[in-house]
N, C-alpha and C. Protein backbone atom coordinates (compact mmCIF):
# COMPACT_ATOMS: atom_id res chain seq x y z
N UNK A 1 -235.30 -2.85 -5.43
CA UNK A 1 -235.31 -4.16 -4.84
C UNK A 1 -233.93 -4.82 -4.97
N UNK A 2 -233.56 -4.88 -6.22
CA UNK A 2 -231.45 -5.36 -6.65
C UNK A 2 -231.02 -4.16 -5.65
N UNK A 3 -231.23 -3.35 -5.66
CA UNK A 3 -230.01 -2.62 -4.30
C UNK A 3 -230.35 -2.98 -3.31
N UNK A 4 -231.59 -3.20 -2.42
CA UNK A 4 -231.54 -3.99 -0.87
C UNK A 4 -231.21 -5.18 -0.85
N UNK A 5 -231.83 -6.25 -1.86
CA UNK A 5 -231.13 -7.64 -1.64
C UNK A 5 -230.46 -8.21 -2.82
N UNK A 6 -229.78 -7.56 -3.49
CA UNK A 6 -228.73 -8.09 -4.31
C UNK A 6 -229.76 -8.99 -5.61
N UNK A 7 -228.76 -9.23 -6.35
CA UNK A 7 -229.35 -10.11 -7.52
C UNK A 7 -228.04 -11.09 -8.26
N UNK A 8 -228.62 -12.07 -9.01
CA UNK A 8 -227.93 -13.15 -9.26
C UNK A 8 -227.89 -13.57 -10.94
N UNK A 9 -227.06 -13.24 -11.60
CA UNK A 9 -227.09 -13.89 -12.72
C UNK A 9 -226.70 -15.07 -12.89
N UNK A 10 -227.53 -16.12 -13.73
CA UNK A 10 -226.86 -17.68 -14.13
C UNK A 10 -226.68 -17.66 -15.50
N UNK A 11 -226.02 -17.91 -16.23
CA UNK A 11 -225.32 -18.29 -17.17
C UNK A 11 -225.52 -17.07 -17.90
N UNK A 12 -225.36 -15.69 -17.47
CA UNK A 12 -225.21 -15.05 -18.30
C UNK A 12 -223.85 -14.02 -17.57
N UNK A 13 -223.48 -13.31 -18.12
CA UNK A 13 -222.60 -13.22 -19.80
C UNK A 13 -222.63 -14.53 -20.30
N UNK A 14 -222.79 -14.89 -21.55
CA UNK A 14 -222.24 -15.97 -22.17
C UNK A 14 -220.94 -15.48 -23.57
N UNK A 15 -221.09 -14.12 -23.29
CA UNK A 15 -219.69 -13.72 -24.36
C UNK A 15 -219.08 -12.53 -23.42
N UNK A 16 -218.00 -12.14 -23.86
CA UNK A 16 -217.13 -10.80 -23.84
C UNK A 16 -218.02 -9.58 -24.01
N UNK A 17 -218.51 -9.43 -24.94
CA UNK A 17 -219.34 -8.61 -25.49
C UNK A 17 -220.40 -8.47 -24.63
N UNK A 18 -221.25 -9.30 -24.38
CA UNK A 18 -222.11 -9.08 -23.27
C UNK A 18 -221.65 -8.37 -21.36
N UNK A 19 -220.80 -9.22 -21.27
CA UNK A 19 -220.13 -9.25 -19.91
C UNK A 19 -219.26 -7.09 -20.34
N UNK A 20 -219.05 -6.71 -21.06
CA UNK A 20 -219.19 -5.49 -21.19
C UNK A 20 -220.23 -4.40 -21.63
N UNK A 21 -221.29 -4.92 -21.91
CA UNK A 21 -222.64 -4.23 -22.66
C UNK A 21 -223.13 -4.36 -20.53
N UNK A 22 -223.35 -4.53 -20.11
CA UNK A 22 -223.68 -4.31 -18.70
C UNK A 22 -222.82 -3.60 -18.24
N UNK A 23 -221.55 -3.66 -18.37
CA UNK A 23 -220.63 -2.48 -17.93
C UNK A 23 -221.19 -1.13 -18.30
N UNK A 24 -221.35 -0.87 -19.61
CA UNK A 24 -221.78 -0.11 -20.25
C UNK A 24 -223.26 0.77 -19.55
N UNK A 25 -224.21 -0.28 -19.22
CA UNK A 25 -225.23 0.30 -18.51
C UNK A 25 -225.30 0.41 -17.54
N UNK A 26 -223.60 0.56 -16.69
CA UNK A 26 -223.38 0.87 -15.19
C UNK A 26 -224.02 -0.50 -14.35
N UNK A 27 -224.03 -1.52 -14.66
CA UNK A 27 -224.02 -2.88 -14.37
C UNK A 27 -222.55 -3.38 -13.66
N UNK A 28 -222.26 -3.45 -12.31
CA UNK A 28 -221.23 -3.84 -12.03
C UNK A 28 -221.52 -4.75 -10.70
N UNK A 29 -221.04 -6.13 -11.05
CA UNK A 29 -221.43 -7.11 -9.72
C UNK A 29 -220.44 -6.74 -8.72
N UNK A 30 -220.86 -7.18 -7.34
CA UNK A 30 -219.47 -7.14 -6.31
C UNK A 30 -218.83 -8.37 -6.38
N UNK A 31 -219.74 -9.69 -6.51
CA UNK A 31 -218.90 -10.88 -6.66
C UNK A 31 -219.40 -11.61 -7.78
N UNK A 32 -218.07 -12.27 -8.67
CA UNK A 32 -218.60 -12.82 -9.86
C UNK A 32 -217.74 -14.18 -9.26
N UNK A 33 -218.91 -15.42 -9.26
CA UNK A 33 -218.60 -16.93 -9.13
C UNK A 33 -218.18 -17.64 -10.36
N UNK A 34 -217.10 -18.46 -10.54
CA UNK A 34 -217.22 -19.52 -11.32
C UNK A 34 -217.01 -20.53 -11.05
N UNK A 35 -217.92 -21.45 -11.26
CA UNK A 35 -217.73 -23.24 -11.11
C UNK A 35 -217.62 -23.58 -11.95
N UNK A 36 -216.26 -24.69 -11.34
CA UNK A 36 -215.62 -25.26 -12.61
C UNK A 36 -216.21 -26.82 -12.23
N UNK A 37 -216.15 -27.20 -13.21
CA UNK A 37 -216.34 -29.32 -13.19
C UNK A 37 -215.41 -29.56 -14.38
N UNK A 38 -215.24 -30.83 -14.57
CA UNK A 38 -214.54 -31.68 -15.63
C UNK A 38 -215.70 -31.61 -16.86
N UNK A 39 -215.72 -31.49 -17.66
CA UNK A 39 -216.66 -31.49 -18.86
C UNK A 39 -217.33 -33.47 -18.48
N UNK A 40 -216.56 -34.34 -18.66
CA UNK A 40 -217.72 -35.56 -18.22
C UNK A 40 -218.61 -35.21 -17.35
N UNK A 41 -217.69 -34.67 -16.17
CA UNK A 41 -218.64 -34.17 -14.75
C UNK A 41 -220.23 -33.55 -15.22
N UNK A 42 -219.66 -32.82 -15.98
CA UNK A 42 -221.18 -31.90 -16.30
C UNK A 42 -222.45 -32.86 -17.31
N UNK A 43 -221.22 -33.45 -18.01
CA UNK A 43 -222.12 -34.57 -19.29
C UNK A 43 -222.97 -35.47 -17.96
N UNK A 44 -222.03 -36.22 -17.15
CA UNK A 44 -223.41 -37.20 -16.67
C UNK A 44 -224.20 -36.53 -15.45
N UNK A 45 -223.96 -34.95 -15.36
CA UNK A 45 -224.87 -34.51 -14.65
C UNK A 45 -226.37 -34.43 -15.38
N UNK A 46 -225.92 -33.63 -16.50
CA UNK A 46 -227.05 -33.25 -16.48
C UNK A 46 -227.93 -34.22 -17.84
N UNK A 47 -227.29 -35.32 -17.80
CA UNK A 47 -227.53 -36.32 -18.97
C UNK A 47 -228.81 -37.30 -17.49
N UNK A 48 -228.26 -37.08 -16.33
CA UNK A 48 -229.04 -38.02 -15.11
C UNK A 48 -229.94 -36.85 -14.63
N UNK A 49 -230.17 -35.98 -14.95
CA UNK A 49 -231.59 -34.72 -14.57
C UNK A 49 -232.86 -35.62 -15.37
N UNK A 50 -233.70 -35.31 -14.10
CA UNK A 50 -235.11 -36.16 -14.33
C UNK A 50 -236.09 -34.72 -13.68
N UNK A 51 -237.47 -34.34 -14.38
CA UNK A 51 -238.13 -33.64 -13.86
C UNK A 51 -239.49 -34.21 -13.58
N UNK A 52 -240.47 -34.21 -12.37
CA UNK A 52 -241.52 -34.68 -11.96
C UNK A 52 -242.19 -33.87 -12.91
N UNK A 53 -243.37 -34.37 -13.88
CA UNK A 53 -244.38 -32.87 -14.61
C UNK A 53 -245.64 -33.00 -13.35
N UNK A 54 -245.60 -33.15 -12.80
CA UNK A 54 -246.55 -33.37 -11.51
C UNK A 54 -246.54 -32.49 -10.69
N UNK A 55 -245.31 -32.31 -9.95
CA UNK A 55 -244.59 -31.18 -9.03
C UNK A 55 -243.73 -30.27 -9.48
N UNK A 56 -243.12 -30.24 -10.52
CA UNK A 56 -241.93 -30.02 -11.26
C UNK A 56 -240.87 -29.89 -10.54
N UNK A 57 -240.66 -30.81 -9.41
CA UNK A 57 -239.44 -31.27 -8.81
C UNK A 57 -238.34 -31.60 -9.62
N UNK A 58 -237.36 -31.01 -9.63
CA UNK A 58 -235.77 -32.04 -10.03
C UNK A 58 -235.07 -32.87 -9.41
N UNK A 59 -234.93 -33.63 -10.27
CA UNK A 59 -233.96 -35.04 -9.48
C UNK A 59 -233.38 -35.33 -10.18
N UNK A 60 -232.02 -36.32 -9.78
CA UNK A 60 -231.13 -36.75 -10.49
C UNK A 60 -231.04 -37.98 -10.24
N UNK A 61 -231.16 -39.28 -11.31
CA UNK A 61 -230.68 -40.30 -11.28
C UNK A 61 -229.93 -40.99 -10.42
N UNK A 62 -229.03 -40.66 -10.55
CA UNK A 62 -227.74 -41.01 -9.52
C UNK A 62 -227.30 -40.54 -7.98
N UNK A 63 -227.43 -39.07 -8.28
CA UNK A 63 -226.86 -38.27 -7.03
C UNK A 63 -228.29 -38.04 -6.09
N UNK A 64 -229.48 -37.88 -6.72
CA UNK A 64 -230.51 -37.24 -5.86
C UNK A 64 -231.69 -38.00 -6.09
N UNK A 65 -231.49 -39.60 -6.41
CA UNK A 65 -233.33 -39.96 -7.13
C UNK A 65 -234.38 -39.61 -6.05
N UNK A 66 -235.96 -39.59 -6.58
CA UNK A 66 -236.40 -39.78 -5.99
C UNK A 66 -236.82 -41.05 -4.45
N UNK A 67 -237.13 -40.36 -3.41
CA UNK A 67 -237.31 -41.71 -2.51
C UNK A 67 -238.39 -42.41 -2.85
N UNK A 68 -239.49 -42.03 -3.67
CA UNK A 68 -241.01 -42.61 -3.96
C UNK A 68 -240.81 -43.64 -5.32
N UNK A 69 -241.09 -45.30 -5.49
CA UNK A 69 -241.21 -45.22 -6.82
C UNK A 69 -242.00 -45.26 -7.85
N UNK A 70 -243.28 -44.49 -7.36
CA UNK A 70 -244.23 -43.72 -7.78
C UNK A 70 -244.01 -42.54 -8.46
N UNK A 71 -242.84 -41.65 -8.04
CA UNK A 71 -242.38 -40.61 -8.59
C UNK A 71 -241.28 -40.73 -9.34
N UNK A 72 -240.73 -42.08 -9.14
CA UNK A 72 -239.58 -42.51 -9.95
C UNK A 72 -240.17 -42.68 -11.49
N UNK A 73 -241.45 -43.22 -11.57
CA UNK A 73 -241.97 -43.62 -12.92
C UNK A 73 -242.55 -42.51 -13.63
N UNK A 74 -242.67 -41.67 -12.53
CA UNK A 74 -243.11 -40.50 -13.41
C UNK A 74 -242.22 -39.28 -14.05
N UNK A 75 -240.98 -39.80 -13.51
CA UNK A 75 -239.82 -38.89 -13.99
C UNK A 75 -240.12 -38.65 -15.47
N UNK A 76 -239.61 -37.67 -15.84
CA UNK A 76 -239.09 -37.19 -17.48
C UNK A 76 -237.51 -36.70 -17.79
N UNK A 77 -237.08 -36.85 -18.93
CA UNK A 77 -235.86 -36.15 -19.20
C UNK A 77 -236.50 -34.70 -19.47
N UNK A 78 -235.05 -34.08 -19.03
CA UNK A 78 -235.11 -32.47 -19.47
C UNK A 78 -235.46 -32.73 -20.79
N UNK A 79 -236.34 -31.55 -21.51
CA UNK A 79 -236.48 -31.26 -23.18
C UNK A 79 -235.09 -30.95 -23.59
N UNK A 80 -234.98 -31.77 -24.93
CA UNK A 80 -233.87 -31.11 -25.81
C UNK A 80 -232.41 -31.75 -25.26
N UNK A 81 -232.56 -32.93 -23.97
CA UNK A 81 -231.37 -33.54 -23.31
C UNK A 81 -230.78 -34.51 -24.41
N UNK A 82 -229.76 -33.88 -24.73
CA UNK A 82 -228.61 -35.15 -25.39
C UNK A 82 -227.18 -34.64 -25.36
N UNK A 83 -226.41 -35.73 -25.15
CA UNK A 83 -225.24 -35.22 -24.96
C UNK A 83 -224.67 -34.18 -26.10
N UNK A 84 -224.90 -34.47 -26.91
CA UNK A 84 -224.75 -33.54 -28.49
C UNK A 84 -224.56 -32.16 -27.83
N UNK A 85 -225.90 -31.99 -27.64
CA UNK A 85 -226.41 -30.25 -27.04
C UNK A 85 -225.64 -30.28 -26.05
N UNK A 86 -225.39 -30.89 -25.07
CA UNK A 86 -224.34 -30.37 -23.72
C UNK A 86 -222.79 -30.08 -24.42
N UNK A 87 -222.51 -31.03 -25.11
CA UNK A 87 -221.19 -30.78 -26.13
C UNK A 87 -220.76 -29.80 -26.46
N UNK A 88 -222.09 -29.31 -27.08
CA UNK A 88 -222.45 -28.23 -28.10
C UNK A 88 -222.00 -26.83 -27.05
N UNK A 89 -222.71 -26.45 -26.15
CA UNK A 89 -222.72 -25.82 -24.99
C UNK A 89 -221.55 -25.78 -24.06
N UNK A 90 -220.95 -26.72 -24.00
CA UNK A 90 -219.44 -26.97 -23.44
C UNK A 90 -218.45 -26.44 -24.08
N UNK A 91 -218.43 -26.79 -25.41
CA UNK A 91 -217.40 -25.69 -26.45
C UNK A 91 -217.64 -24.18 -26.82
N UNK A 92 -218.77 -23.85 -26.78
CA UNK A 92 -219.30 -22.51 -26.53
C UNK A 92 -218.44 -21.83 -25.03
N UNK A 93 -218.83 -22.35 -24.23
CA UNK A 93 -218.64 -21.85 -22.89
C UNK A 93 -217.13 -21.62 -22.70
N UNK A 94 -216.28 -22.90 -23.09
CA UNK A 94 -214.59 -22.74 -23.39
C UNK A 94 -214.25 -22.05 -24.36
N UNK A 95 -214.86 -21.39 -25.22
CA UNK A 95 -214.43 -20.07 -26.09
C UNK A 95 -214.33 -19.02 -25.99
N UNK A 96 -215.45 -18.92 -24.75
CA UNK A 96 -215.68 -17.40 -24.15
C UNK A 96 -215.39 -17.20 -22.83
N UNK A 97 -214.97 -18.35 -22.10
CA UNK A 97 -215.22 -18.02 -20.53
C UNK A 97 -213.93 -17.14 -20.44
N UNK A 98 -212.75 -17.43 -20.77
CA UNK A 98 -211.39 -16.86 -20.82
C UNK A 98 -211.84 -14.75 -20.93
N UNK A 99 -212.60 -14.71 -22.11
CA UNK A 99 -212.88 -13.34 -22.33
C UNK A 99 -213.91 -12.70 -21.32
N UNK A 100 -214.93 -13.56 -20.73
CA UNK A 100 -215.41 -13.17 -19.73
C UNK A 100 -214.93 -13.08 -18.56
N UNK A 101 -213.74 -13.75 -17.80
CA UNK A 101 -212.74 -13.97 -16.56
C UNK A 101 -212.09 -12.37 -16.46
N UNK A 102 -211.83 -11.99 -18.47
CA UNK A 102 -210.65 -10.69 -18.55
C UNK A 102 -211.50 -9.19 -18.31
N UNK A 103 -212.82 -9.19 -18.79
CA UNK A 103 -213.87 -8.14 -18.73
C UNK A 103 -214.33 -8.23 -17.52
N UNK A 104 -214.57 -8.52 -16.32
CA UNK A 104 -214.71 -8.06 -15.18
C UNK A 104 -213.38 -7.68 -14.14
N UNK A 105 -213.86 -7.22 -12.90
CA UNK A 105 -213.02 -6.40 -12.22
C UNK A 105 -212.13 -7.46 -11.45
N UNK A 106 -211.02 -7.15 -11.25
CA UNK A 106 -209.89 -8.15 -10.43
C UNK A 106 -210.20 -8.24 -9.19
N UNK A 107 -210.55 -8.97 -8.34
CA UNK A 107 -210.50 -8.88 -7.05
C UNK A 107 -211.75 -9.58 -6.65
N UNK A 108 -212.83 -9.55 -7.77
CA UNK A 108 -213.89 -9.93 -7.49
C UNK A 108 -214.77 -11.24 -7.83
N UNK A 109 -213.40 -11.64 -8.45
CA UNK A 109 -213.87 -12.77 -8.76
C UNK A 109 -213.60 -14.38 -8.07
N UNK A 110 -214.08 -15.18 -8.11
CA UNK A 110 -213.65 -16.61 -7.41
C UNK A 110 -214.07 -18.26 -8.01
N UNK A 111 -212.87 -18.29 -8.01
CA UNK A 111 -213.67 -19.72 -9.08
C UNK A 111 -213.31 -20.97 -8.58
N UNK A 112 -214.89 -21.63 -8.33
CA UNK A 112 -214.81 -23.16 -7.16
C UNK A 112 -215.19 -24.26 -7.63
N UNK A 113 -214.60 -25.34 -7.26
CA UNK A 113 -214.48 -26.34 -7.97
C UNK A 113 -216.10 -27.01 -7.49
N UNK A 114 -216.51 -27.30 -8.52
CA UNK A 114 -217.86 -27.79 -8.57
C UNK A 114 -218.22 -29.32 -8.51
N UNK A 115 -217.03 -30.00 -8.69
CA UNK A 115 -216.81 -31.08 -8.73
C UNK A 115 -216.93 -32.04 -7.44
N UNK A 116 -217.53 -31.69 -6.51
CA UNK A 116 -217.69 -32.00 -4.75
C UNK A 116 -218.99 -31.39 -4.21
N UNK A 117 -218.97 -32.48 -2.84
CA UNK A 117 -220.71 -32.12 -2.83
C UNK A 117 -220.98 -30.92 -2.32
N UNK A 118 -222.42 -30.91 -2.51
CA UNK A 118 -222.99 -29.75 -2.77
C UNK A 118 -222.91 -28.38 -1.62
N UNK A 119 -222.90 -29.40 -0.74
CA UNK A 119 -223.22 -28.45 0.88
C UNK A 119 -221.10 -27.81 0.58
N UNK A 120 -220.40 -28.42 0.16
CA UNK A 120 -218.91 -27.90 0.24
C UNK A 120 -218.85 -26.66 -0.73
N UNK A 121 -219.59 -26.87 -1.94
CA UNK A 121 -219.51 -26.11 -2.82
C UNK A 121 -220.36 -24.69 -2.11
N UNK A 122 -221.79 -25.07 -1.90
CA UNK A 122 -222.59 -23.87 -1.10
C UNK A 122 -221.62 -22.92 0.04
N UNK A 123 -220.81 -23.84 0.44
CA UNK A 123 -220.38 -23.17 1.91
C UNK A 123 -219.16 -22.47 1.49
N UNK A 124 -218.53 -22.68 0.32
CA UNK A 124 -217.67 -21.95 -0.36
C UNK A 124 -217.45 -20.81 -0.56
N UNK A 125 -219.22 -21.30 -1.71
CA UNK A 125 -219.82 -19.79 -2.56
C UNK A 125 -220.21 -18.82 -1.14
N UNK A 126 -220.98 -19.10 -0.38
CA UNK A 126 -221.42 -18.26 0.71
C UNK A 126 -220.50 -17.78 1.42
N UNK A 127 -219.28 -18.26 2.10
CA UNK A 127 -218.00 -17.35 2.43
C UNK A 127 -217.62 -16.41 1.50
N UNK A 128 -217.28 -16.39 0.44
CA UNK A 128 -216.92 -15.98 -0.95
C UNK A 128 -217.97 -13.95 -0.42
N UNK A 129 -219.40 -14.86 -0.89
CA UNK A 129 -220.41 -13.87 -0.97
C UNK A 129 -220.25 -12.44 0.18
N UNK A 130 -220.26 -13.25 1.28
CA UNK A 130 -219.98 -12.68 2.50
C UNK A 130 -218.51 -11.63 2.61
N UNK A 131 -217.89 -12.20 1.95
CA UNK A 131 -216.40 -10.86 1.82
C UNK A 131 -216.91 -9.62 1.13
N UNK A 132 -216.69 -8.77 1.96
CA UNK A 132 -216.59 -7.27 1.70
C UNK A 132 -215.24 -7.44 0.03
N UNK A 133 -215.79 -6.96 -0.79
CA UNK A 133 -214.72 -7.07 -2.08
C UNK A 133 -213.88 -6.01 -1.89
N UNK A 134 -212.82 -6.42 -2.29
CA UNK A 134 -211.89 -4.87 -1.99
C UNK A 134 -211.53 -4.02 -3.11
N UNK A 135 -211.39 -3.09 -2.77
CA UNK A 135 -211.67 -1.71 -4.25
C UNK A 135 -210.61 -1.87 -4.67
N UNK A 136 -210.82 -1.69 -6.46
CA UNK A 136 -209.69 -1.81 -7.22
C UNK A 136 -209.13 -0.28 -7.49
N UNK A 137 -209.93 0.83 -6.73
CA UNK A 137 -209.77 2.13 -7.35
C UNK A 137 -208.00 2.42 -6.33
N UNK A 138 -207.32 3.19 -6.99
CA UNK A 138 -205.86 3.62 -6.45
C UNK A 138 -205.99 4.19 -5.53
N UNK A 139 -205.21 3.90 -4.42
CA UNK A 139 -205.23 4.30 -3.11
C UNK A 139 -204.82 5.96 -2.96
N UNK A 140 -205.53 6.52 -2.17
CA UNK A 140 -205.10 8.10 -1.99
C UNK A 140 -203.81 8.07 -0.78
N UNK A 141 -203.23 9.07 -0.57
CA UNK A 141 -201.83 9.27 -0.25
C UNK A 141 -202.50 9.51 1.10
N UNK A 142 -202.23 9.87 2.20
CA UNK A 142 -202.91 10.30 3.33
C UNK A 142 -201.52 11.50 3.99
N UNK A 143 -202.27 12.41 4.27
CA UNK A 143 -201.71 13.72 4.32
C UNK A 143 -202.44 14.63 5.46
N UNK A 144 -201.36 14.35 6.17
CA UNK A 144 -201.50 14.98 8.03
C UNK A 144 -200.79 16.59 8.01
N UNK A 145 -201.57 17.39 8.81
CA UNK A 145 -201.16 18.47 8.93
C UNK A 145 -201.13 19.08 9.89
């Protein structure tokens, strides 16, 4: 089924070590994404995530509330939401992303600024997706006879 329609990892590698333990098991993506934001960017994102326990719709405060305010009152915070833990998770991620950027293949990677709306960012990633990646293996000599 991953060889006819592809597959998608989110937040994983989260180390070096990992992002080569898939190498290892002949694990090799054609395109590896990274979105970048400003660390606030990400704090009042996901500090404004609200989940319906009704529908389990997501919404955001600010950027996406609900239109109902019936569903507005029924919002919840994500479990475990405090800036602490996003902190926490932010310095993690800047320790390792550098070693994860160096353990995959050159050519295949692309990193978009996340910081702009969404449909710019989508239409990015999806051009991105759509490129044929080009082989890092050494070119053969071509030899006419």
């Amino acid at each position: 089924d991953c060889a006819d329609h592809g597959w998608m990892l989110v937040g994983y590698p989260k180390t070096r070590e990992q992002a080569l333990a898939l190498q290892r098991h002949g694990i090799f993506a054609k395109h590896h994404v990274f979105l970048e934001a400003p660390d606030m960017v990400l704090i009042e994102r996901f500090m404004g995530k609200r989940i319906d326990p009704q529908t389990g719709a997501i919404y955001h405060l600010t950027f996406e509330p609900p239109e109902s305010p019936d569903v507005t009152r029924r919002l919840k915070p994500v479990e475990n939401q405090s800036e602490k833990s996003v902190r926490k998770n932010l310095l993690h991620y800047h320790r390792n992303i550098e070693g994860i950027r160096s353990a995959v293949a050159k050519g295949t990677t692309k990193v978009i600024n996340a910081d702009q709306p969404k449909s710019d960012v989508y239409a990015q990633v999806y051009h991105f997706l759509c490129q044929v990646p080009r082989s890092v293996a050494p070119q053969c000599p071509r030899v006419i006879l």
